[in-house]
N, C-alpha and C. Protein backbone atom coordinates (compact mmCIF):
# COMPACT_ATOMS: atom_id res chain seq x y z
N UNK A 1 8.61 6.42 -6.27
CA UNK A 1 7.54 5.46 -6.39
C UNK A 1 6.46 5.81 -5.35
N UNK A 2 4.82 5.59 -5.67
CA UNK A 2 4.39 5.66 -5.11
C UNK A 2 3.54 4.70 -4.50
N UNK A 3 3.08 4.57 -3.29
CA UNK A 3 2.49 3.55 -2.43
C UNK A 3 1.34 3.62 -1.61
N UNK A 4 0.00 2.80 -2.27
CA UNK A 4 -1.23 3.37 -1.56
C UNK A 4 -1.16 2.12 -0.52
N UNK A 5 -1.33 1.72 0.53
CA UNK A 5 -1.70 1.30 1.61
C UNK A 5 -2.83 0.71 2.10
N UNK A 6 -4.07 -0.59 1.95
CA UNK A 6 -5.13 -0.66 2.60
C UNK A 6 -4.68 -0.94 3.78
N UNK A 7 -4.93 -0.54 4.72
CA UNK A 7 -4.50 -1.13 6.13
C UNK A 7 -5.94 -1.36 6.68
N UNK A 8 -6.12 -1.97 7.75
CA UNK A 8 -6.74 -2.22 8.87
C UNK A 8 -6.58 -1.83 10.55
N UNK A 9 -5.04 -2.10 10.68
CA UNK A 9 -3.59 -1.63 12.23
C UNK A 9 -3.16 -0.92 12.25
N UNK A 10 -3.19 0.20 13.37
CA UNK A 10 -2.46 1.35 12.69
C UNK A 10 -1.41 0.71 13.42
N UNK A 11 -0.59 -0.19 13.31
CA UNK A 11 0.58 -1.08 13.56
C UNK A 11 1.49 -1.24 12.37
N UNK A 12 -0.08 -1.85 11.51
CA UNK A 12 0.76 -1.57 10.41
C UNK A 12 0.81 -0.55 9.12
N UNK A 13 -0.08 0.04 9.25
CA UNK A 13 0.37 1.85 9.17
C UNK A 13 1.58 2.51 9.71
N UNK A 14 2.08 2.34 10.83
CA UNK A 14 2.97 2.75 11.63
C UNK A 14 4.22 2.20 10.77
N UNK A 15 4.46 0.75 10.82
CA UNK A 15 5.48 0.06 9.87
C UNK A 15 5.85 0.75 8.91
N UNK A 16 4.36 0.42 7.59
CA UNK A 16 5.01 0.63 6.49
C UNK A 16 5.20 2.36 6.23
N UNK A 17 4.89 3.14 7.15
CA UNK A 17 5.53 4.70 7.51
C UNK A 17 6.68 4.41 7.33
N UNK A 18 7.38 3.81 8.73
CA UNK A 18 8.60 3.88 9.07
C UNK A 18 9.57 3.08 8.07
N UNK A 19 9.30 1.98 7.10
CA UNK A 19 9.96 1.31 6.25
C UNK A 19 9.99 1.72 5.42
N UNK A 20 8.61 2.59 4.70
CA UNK A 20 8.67 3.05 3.27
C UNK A 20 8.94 4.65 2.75
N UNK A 21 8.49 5.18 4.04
CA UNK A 21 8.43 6.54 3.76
C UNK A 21 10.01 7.50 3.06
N UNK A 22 11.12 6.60 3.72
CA UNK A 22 12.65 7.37 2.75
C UNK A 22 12.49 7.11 1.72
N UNK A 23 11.68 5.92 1.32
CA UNK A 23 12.26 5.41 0.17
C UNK A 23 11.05 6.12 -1.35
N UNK A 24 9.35 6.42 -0.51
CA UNK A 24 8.75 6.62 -1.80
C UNK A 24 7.56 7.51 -0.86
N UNK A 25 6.82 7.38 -1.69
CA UNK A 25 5.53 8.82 -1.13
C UNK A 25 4.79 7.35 -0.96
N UNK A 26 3.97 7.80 0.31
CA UNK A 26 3.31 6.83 1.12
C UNK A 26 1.62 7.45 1.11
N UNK A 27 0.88 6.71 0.54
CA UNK A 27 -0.59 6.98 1.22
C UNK A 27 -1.68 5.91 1.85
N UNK A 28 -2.04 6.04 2.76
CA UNK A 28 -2.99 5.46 3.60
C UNK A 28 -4.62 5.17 2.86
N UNK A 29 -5.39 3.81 2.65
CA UNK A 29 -6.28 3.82 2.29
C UNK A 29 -6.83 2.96 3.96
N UNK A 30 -7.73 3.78 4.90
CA UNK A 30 -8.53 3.06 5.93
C UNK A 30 -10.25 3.45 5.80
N UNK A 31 -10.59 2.31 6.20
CA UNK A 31 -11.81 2.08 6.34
C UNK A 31 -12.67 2.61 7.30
N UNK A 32 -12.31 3.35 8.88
CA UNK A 32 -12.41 4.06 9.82
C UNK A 32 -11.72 4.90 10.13
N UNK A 33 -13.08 5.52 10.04
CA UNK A 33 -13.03 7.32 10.71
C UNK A 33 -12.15 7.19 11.87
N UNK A 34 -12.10 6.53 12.82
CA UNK A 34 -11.27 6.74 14.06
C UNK A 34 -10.32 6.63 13.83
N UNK A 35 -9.71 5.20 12.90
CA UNK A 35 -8.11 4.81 12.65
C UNK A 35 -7.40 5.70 11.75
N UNK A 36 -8.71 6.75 11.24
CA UNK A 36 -7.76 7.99 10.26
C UNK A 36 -7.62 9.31 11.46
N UNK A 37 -8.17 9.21 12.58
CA UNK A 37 -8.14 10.40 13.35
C UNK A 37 -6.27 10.40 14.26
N UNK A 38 -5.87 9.17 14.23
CA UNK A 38 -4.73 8.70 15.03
C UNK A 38 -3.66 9.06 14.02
N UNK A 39 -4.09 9.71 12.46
CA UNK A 39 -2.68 9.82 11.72
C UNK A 39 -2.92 11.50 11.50
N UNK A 40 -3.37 12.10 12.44
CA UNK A 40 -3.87 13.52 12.05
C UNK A 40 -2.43 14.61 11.58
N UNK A 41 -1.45 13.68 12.63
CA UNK A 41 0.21 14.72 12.77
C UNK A 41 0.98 13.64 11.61
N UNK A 42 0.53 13.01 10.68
CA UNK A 42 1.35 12.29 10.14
C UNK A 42 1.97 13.21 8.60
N UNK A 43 2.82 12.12 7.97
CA UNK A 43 3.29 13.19 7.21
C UNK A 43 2.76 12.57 5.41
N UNK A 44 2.28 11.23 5.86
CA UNK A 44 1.28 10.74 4.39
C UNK A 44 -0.01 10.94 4.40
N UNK A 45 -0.50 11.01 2.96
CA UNK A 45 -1.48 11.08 3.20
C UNK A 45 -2.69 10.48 3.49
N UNK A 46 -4.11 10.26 4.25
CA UNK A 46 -4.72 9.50 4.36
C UNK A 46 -6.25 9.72 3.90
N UNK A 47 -6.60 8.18 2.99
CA UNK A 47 -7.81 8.33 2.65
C UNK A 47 -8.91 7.32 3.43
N UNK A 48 -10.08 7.98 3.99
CA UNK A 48 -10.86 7.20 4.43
C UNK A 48 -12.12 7.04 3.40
N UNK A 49 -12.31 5.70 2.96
CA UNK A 49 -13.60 5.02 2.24
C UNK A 49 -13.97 3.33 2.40
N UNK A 50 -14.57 3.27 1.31
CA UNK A 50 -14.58 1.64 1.42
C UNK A 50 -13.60 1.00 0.21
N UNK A 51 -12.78 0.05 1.02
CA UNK A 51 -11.84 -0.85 -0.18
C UNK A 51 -12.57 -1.58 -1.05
N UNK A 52 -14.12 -1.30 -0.97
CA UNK A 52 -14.11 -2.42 -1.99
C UNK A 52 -15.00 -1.49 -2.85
N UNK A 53 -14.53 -0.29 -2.75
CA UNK A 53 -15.35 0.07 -3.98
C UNK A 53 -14.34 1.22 -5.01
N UNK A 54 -14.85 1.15 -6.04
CA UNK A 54 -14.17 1.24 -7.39
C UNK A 54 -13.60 3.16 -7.30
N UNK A 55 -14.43 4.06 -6.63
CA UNK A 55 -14.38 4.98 -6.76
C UNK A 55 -13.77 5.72 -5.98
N UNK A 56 -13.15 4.46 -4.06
CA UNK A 56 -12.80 4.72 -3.44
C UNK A 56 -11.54 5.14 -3.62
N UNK A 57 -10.71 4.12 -4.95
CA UNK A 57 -9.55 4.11 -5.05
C UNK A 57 -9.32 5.56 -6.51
N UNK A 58 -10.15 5.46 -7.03
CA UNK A 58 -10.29 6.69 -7.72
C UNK A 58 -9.76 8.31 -7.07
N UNK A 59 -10.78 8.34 -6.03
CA UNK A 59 -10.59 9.51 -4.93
C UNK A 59 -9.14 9.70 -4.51
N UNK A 60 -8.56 8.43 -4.10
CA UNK A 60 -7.07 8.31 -3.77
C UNK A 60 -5.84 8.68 -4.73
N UNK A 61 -6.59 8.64 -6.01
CA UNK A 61 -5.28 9.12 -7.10
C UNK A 61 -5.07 7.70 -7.54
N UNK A 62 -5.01 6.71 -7.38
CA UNK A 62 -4.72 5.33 -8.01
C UNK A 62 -4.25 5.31 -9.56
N UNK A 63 -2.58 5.19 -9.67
CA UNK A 63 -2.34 5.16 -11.00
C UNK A 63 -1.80 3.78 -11.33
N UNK A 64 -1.52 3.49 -12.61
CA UNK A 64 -0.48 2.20 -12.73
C UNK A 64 0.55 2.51 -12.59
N UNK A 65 1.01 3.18 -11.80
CA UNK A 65 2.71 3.19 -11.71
C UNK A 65 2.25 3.09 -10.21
N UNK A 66 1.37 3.33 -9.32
CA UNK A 66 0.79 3.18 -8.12
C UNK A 66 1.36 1.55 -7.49
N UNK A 67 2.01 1.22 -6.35
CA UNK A 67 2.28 0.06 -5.37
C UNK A 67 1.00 -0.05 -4.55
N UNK A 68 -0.07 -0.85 -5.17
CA UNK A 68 -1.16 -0.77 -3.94
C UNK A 68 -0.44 -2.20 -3.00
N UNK A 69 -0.59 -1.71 -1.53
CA UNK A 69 -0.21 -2.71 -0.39
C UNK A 69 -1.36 -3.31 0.26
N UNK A 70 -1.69 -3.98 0.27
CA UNK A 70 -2.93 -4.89 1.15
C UNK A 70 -2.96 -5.49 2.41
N UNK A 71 -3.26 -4.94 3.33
CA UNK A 71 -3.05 -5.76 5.15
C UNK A 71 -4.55 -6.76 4.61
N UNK A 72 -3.94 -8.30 4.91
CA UNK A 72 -5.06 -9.09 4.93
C UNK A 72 -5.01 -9.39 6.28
N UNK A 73 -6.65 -9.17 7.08
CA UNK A 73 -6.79 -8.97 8.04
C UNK A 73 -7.27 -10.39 8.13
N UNK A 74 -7.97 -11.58 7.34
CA UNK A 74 -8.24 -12.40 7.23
C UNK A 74 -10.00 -12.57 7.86
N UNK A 75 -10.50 -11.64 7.88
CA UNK A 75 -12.08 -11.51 8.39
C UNK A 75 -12.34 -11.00 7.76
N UNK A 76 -12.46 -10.71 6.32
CA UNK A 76 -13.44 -10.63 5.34
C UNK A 76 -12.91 -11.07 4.00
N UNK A 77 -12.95 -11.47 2.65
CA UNK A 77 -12.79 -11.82 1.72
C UNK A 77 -11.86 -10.72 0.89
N UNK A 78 -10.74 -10.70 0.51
CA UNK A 78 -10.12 -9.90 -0.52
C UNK A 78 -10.69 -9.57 -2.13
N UNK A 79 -10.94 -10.82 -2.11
CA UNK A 79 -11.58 -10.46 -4.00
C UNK A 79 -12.39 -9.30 -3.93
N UNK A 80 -12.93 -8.19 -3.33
CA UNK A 80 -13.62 -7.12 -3.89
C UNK A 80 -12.71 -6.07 -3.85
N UNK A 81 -11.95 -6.20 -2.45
CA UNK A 81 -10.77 -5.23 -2.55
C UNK A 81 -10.01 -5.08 -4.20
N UNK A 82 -9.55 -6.38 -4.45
CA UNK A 82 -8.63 -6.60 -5.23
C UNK A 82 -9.46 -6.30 -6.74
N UNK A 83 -10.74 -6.61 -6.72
CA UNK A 83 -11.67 -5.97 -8.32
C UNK A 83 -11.29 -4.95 -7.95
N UNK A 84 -11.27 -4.00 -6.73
CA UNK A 84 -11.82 -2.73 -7.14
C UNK A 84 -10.76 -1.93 -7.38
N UNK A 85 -9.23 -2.61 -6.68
CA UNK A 85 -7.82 -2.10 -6.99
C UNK A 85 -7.54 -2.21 -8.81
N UNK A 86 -8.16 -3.09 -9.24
CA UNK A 86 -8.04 -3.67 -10.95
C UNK A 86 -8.64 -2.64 -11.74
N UNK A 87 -9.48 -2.87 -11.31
CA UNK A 87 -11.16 -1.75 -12.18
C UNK A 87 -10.66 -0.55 -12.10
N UNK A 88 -9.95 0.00 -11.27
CA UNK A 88 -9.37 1.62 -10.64
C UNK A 88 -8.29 1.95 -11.43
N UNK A 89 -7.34 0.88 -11.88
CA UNK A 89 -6.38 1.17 -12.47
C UNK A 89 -4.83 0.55 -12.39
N UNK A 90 -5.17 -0.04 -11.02
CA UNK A 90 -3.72 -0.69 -10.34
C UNK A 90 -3.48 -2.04 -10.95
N UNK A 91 -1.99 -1.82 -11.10
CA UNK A 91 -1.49 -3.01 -11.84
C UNK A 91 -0.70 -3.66 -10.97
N UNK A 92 0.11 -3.07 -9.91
CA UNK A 92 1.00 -4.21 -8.71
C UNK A 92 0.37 -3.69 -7.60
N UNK A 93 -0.29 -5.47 -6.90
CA UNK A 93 -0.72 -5.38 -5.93
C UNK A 93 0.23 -6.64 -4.84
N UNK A 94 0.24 -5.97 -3.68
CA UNK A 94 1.03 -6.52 -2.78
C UNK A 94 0.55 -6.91 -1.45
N UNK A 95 0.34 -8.43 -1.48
CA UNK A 95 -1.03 -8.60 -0.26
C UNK A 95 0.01 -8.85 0.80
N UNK A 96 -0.31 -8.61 2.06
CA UNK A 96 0.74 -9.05 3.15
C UNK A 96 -0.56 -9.51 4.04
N UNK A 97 -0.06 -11.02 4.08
CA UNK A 97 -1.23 -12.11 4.46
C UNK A 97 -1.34 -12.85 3.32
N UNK A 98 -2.09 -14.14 3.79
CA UNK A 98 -2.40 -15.30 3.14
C UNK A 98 -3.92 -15.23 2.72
N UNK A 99 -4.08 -14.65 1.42
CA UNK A 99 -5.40 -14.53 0.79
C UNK A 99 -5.42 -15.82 -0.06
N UNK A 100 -7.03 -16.11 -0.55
CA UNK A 100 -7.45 -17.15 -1.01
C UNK A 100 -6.73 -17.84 -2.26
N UNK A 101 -6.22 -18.87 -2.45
CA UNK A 101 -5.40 -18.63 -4.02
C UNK A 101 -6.00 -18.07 -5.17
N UNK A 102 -7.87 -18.61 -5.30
CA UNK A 102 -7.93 -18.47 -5.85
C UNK A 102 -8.49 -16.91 -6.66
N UNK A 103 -8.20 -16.22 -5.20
CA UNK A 103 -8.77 -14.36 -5.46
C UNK A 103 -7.31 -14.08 -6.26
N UNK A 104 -6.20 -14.11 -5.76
CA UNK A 104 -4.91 -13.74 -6.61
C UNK A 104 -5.09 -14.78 -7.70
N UNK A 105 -4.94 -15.41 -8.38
CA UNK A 105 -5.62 -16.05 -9.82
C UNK A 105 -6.30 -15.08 -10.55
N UNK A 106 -7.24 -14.93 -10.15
CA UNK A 106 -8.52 -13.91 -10.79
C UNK A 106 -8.34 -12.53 -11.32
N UNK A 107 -7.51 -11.84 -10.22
CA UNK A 107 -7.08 -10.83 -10.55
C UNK A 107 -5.70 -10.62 -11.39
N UNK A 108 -4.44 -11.89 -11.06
CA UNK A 108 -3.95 -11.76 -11.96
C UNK A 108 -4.28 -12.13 -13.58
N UNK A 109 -5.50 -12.96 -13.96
CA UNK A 109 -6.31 -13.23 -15.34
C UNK A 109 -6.39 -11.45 -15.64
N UNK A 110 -6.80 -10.49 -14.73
CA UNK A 110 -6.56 -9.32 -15.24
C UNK A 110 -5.83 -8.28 -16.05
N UNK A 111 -4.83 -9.47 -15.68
CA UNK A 111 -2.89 -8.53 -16.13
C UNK A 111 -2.44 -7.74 -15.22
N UNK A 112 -3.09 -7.74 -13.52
CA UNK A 112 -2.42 -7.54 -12.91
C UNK A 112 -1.62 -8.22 -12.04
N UNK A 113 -0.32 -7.89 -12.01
CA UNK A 113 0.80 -8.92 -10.97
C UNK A 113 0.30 -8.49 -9.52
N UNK A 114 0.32 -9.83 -8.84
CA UNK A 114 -0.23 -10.26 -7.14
C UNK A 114 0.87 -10.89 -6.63
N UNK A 115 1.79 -10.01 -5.69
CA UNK A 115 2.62 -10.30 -5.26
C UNK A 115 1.93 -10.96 -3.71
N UNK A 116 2.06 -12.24 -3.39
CA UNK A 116 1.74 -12.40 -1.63
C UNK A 116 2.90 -12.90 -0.78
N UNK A 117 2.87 -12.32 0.14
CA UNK A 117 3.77 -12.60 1.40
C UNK A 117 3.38 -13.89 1.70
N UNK A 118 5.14 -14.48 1.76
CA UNK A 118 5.04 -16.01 1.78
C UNK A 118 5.33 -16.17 3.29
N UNK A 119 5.52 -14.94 3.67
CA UNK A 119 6.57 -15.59 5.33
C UNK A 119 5.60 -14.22 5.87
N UNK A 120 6.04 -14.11 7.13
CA UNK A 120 5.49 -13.07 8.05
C UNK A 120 5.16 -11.74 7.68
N UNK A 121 3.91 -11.26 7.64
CA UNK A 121 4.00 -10.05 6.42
C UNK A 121 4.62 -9.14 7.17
N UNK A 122 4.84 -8.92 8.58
CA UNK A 122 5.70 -8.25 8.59
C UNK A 122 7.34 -7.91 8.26
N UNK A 123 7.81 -9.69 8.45
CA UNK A 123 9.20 -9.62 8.08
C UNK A 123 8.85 -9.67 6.15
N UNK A 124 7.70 -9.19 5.65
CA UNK A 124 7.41 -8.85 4.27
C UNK A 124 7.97 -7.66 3.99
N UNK A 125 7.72 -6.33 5.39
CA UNK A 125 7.81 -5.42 4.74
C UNK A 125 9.22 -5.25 3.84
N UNK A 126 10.16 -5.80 4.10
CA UNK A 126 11.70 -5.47 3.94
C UNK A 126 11.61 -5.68 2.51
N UNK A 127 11.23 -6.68 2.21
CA UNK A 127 11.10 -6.99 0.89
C UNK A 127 10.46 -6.28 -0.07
N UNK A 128 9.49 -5.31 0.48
CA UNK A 128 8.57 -4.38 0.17
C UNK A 128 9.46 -2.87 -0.19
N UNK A 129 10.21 -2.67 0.93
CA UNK A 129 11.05 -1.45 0.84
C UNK A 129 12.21 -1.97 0.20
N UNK A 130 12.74 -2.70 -0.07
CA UNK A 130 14.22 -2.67 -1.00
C UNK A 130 13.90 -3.08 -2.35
N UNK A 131 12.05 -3.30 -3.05
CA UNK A 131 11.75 -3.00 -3.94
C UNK A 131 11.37 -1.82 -4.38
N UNK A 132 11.34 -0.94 -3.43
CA UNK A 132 10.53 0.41 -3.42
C UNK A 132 11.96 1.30 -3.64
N UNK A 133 12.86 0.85 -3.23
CA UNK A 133 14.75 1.35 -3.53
C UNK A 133 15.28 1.32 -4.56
N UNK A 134 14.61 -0.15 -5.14
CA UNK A 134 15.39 -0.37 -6.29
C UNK A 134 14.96 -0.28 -7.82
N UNK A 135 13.04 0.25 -7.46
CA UNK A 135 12.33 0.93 -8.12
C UNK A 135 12.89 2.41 -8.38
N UNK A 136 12.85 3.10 -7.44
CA UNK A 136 13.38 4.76 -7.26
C UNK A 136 14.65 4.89 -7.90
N UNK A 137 15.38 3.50 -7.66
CA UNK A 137 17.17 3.72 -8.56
C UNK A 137 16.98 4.03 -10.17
N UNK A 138 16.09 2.39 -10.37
CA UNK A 138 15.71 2.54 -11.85
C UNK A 138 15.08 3.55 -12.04
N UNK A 139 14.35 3.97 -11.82
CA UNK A 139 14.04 5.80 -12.44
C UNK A 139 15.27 6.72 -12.07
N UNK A 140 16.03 6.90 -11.51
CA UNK A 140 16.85 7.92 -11.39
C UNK A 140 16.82 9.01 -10.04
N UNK A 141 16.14 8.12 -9.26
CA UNK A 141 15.43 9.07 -7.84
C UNK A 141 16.13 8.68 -6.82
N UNK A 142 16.78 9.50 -6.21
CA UNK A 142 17.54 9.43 -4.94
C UNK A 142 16.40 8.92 -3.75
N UNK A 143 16.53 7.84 -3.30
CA UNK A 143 15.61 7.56 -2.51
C UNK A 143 15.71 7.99 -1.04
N UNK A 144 17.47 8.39 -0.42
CA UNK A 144 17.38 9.03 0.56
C UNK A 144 16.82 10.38 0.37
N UNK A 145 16.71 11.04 -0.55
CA UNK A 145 15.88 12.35 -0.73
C UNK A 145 14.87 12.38 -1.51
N UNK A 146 13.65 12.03 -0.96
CA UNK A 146 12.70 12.21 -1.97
C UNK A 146 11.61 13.08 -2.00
N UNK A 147 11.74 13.40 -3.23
CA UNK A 147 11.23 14.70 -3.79
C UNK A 147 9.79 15.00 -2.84
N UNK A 148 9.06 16.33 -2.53
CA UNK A 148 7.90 16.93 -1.85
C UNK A 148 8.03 16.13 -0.56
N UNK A 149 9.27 15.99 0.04
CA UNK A 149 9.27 15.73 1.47
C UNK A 149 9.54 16.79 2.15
N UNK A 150 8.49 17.46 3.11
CA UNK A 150 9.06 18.72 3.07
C UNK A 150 9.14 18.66 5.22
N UNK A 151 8.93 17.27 5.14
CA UNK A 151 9.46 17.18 6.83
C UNK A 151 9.72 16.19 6.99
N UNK A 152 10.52 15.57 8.29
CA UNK A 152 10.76 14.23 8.33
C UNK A 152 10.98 14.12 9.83
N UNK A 153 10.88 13.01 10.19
CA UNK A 153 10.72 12.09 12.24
C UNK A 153 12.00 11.61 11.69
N UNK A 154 13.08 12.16 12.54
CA UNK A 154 14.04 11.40 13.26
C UNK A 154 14.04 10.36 14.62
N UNK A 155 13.96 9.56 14.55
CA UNK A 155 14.18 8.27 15.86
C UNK A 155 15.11 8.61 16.64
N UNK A 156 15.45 8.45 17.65
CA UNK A 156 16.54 8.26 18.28
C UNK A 156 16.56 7.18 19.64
């Protein structure tokens, strides 16, 4: 499975690395040049544009089989993000934060499903990665090995 990322933190860039990356191919959508200079040694990929535009997510590869993830930073409005994730092609979007009800409404009138984090979007991510597990099962994809990983960060 694959997973585009708007972030804002590279906090939570950092996270959903470390939560999602066994499980599916991870890419970064940021809005600053600087916050893309801090993932230079990383091992996803990262796109810098604007989220709220249609072509940004184009550039990124945006398919419907695509997990777009949403950091709501809560200082600017989601509904353009979320047109421009629709208009692009994305069908599951996954806001982590409390966006407006009535922007997830709108976009789901689209036919796309708006999943939002009801509890801490961080204690979201979990919920995020053992769908991203149990996505990879149903296709037939070993999620401890996944395919064009051709390095990996051990913790210790």
């Amino acid at each position: 499975m694959r997973c585009l990322a708007v972030c804002h933190t590279e906090l939570v860039v950092r996270l959903l690395d470390a939560v999602l990356t066994p499980s599916c191919e991870l890419d970064v959508l940021v809005e600053s040049p600087a916050l893309a200079r801090r993932f230079d040694e990383a091992t996803f990929g990262v796109v810098v544009g604007d989220a709220k535009r249609v072509d940004t997510f184009v550039r990124a590869d945006l398919t419907p089989g695509t997990c777009v993830i949403v950091e709501d930073n809560g200082r600017r409005s989601l509904r353009r993000v979320l047109q421009a994730v629709r208009a692009a092609g994305g069908t599951l979007v996954w806001v982590l934060g409390t966006p407006d009800p009535a922007v997830a409404d709108d976009v789901r009138a689209t036919g796309a499903t708006v999943v939002v984090a009801e509890g801490d979007p961080m204690a979201e991510l979990i919920r995020i990665q053992r769908s991203a597990v149990a996505v990879a099962s149903a296709r037939g994809l070993d999620p401890d090995h996944p395919r064009n990983l051709t390095r990996s960060v051990v913790l210790s």
